[in-house]
C-alpha atoms as a PDB file:
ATOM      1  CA  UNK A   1       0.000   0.000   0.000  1.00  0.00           C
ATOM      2  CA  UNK A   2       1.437   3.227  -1.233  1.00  0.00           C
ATOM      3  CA  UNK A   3       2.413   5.990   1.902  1.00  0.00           C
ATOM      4  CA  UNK A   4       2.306   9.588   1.614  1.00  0.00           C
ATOM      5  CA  UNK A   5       3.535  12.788   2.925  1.00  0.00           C
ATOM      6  CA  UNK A   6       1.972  15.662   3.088  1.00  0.00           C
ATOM      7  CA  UNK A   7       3.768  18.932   3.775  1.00  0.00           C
ATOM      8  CA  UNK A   8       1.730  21.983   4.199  1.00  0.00           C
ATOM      9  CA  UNK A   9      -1.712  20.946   5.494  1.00  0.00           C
ATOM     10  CA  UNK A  10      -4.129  24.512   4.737  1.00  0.00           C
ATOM     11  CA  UNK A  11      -7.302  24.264   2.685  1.00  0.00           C
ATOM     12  CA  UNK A  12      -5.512  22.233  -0.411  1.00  0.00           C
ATOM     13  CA  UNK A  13      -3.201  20.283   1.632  1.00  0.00           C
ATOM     14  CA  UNK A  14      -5.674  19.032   5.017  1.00  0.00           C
ATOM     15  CA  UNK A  15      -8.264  17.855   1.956  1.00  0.00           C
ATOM     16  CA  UNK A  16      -6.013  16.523   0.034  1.00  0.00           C
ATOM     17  CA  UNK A  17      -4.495  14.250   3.115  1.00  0.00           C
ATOM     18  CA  UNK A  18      -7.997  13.159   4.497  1.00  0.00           C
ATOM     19  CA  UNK A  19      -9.073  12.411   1.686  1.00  0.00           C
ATOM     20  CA  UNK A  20      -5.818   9.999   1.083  1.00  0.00           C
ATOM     21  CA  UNK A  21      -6.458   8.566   4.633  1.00  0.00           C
ATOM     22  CA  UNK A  22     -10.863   8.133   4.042  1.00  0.00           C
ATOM     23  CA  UNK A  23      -9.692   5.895   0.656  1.00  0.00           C
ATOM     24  CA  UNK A  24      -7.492   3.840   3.367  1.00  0.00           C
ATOM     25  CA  UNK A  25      -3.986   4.987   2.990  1.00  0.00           C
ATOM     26  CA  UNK A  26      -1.296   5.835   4.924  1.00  0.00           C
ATOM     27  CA  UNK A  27      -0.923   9.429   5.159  1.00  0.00           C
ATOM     28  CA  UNK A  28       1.570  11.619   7.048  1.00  0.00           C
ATOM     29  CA  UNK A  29       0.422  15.576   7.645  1.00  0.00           C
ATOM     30  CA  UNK A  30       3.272  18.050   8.013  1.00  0.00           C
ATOM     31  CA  UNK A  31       2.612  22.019   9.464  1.00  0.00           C
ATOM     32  CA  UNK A  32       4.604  24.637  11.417  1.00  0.00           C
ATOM     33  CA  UNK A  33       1.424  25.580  12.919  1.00  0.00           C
ATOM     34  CA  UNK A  34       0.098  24.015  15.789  1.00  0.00           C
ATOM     35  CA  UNK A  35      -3.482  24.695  15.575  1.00  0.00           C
ATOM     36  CA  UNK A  36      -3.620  23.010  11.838  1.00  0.00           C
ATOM     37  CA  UNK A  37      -2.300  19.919  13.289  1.00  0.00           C
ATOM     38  CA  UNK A  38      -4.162  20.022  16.468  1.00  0.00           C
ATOM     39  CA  UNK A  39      -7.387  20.402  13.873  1.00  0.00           C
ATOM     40  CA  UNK A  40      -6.138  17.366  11.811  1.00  0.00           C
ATOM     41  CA  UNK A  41      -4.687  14.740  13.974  1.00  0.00           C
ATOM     42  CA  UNK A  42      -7.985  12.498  13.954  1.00  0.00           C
ATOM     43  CA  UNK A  43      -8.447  12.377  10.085  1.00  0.00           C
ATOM     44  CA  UNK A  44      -5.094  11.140   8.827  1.00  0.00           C
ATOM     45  CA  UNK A  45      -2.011   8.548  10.392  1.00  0.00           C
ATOM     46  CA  UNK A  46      -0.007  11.054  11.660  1.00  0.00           C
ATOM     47  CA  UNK A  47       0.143  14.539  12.100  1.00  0.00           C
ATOM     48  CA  UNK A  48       3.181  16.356  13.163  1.00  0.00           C
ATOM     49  CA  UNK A  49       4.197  20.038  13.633  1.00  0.00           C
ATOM     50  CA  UNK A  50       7.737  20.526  11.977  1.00  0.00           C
ATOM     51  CA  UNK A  51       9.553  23.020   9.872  1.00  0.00           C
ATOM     52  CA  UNK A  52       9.835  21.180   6.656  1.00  0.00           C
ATOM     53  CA  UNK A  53      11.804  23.237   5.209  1.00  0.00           C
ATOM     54  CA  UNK A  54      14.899  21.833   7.613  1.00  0.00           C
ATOM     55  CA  UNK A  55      16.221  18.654   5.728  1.00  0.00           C
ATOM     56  CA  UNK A  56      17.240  17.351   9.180  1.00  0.00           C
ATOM     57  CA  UNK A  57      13.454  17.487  10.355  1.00  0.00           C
ATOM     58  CA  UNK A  58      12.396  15.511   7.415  1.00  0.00           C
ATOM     59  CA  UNK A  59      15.222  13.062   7.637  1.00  0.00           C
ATOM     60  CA  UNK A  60      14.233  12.529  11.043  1.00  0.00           C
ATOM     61  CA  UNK A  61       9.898  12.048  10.271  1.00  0.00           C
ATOM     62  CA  UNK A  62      11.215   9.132   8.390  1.00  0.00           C
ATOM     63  CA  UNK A  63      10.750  11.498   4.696  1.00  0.00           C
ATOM     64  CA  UNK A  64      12.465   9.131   2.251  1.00  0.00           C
ATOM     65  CA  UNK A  65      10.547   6.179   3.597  1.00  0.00           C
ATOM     66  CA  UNK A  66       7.263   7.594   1.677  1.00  0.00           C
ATOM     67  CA  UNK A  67       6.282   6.133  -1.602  1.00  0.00           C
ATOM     68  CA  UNK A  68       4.941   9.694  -2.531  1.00  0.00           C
ATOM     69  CA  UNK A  69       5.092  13.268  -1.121  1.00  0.00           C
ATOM     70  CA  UNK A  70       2.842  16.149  -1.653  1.00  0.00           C
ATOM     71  CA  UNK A  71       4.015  19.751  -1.115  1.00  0.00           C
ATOM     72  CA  UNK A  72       1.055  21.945  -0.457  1.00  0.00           C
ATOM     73  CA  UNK A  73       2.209  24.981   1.050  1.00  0.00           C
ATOM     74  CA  UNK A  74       0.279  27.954   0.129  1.00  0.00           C
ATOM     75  CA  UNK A  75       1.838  31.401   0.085  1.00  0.00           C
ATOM     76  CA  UNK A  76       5.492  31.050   0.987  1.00  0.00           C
ATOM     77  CA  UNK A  77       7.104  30.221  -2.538  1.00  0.00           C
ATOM     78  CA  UNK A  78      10.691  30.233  -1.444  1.00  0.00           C
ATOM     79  CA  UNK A  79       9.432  27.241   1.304  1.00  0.00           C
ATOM     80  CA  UNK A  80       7.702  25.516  -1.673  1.00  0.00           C
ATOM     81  CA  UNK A  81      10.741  25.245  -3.539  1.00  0.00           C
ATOM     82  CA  UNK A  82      13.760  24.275  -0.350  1.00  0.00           C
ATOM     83  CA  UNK A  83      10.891  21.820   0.963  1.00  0.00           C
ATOM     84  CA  UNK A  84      10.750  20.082  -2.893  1.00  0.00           C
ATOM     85  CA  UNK A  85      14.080  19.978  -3.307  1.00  0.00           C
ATOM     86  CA  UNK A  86      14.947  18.677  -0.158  1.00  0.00           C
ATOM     87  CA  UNK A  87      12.412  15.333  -0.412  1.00  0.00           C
ATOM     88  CA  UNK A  88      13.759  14.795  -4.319  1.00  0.00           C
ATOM     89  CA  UNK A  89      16.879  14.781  -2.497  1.00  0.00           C
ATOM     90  CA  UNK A  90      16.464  12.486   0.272  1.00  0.00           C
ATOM     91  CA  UNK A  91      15.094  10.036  -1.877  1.00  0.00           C
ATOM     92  CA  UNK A  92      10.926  10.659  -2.262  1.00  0.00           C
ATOM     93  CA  UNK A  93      10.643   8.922  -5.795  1.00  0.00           C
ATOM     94  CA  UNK A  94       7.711  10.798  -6.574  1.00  0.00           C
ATOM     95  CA  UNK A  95       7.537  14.173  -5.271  1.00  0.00           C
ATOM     96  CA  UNK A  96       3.997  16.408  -6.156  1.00  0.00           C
ATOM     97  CA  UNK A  97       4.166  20.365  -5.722  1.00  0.00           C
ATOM     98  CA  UNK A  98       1.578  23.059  -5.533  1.00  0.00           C
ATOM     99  CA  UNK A  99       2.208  26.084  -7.515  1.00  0.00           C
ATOM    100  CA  UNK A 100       1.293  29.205  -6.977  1.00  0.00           C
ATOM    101  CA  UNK A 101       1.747  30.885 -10.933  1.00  0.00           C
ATOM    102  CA  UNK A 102       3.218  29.455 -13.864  1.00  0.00           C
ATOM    103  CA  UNK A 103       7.180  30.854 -13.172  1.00  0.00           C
ATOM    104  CA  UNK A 104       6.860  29.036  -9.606  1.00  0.00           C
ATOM    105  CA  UNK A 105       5.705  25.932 -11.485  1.00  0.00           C
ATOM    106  CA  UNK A 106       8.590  25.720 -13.634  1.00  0.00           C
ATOM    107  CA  UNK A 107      10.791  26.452 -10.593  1.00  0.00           C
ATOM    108  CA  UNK A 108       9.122  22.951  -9.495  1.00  0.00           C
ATOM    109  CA  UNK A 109      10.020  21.009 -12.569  1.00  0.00           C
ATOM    110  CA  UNK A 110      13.404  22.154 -12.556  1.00  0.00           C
ATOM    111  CA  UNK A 111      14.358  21.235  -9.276  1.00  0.00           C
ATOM    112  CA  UNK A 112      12.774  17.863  -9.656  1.00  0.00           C
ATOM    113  CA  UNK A 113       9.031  17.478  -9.324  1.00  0.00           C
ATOM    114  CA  UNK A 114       7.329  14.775 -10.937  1.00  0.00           C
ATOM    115  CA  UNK A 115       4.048  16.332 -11.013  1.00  0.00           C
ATOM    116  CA  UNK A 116       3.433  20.614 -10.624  1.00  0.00           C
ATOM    117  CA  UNK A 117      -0.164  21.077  -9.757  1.00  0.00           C
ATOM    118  CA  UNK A 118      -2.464  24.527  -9.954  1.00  0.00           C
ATOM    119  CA  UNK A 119      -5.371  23.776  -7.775  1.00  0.00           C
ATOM    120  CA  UNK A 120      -6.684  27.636  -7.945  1.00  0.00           C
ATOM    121  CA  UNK A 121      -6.057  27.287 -12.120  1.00  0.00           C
ATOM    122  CA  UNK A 122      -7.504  24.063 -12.892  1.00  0.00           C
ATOM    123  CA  UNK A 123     -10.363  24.337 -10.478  1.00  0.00           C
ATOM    124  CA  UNK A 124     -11.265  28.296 -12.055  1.00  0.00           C
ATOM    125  CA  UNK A 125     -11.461  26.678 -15.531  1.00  0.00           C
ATOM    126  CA  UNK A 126     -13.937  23.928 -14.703  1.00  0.00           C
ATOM    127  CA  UNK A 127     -16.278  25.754 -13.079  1.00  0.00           C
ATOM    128  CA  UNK A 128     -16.137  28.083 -16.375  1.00  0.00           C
ATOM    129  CA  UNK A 129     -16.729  25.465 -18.239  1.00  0.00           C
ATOM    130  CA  UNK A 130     -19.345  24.298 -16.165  1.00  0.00           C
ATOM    131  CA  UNK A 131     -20.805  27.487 -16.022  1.00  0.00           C
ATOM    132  CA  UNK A 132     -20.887  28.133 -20.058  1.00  0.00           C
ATOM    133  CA  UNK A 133     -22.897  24.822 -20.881  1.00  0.00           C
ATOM    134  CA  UNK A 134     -25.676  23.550 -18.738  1.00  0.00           C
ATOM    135  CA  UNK A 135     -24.523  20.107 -20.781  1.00  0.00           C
ATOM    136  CA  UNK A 136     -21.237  20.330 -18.852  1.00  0.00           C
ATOM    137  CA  UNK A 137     -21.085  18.291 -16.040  1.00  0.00           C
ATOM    138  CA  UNK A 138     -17.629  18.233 -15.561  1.00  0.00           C
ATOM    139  CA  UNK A 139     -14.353  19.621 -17.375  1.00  0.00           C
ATOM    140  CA  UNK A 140     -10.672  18.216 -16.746  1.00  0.00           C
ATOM    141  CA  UNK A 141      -7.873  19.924 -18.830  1.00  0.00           C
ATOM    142  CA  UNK A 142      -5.554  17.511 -19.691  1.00  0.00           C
ATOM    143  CA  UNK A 143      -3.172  19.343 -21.773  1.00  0.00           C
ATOM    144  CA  UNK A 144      -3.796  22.175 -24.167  1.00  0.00           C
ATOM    145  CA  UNK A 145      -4.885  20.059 -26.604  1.00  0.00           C
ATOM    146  CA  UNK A 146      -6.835  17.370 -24.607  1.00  0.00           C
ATOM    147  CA  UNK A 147      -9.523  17.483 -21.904  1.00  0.00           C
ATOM    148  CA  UNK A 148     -11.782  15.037 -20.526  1.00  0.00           C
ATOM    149  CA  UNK A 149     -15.732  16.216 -20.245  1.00  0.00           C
ATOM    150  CA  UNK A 150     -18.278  14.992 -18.515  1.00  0.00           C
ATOM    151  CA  UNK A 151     -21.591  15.997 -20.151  1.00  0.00           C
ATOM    152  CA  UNK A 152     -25.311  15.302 -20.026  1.00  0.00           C
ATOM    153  CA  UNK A 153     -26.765  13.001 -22.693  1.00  0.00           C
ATOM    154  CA  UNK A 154     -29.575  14.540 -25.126  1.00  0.00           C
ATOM    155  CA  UNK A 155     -32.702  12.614 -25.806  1.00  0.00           C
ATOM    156  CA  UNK A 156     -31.172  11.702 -29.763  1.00  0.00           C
ATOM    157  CA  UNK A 157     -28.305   9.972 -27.535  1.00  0.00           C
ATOM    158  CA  UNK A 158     -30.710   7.476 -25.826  1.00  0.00           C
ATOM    159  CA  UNK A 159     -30.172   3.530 -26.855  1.00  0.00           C
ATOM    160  CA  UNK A 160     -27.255   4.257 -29.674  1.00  0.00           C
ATOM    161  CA  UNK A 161     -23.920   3.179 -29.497  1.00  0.00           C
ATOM    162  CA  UNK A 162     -20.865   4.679 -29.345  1.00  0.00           C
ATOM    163  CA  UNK A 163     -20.406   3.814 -32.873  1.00  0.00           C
ATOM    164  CA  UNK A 164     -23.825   4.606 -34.018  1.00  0.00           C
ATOM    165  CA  UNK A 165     -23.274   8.125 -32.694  1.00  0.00           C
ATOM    166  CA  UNK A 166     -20.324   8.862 -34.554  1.00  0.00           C
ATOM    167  CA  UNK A 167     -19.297  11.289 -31.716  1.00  0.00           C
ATOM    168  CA  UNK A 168     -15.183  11.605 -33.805  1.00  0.00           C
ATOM    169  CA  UNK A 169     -16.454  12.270 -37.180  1.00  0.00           C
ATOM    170  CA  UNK A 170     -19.704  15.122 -35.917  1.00  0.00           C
ATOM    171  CA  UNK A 171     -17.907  16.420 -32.842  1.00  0.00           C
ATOM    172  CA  UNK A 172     -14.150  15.836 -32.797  1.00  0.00           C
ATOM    173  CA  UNK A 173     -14.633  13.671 -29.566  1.00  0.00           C
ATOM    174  CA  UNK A 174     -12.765   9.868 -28.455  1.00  0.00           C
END
């Protein structure tokens, strides 16, 4: 069973763990501040206040033992960036980061995240979506040129195949 850290437990961070922990993983939380932790302990495996952005605190929470890490912290950049570098370093194989703009997320890459993610970004363009097409039930952005969308099926839909629909040819759809 795959274990995760999760450093920087606000809004993005104490969902992301819980939710983690609720689908029956192993999940370590990591905060400077107290009262986050103190509101998190029950919901996830461990929670532990700790400056994370001292490679000595993280060697000693047992860091490189985690299959994957998550760094969540919100509005201190320069902590973002030491705290990623520090569990590619140790030995985190697979090492997730929360950026705040596009120039932080390459930052991420280049230091060695596996995966740069724009909750705020991503989120903002689904509801759009969402918002333009009472069809739209959902909207993922992929990549520029690929999305996954979730939409509601019309009436002329019912009982057809895939095939029968032709959904590539009339809509540019897989």
């Amino acid at each position: 069973m795959k274990q995760f850290i999760v450093v920087g437990l606000g809004r993005f961070g104490s969902s992301l763990a819980t939710t983690l922990y609720n689908a029956g993983y192993d999940v370590m939380g990591v905060d400077s501040d107290q009262e986050i932790i103190q509101n998190i302990v029950d919901n996830i495996t461990h929670a532990v206040q700790a400056d994370a952005t001292d490679e000595n605190t993280l060697k000693a929470l047992g860091a490189r033992n985690f299959d994957v890490a998550i760094v969540s912290i919100g509005g201190n950049i320069q902590a973002s960036i030491l705290v990623t570098l520090i569990l590619k370093e140790i030995g985190i194989k697979y090492v997730v980061a929360k950026a705040q703009n596009e120039l932080h997320g390459k930052v991420l890459y280049k230091i060695g995240a596996d995966r740069v993610v724009f909750p705020e970004r991503d989120m903002g363009i689904r509801v759009a979506h969402n918002l333009v097409s009472s069809n739209i039930l959902d909207y993922i952005e992929l990549s520029p040129e690929y999305s996954i969308v979730e939409i509601t099926a019309i009436p002329a839909w019912f009982d057809k195949s895939l095939r029968q629909l032709d959904m590539r040819i009339k809509y540019g759809l897989n």
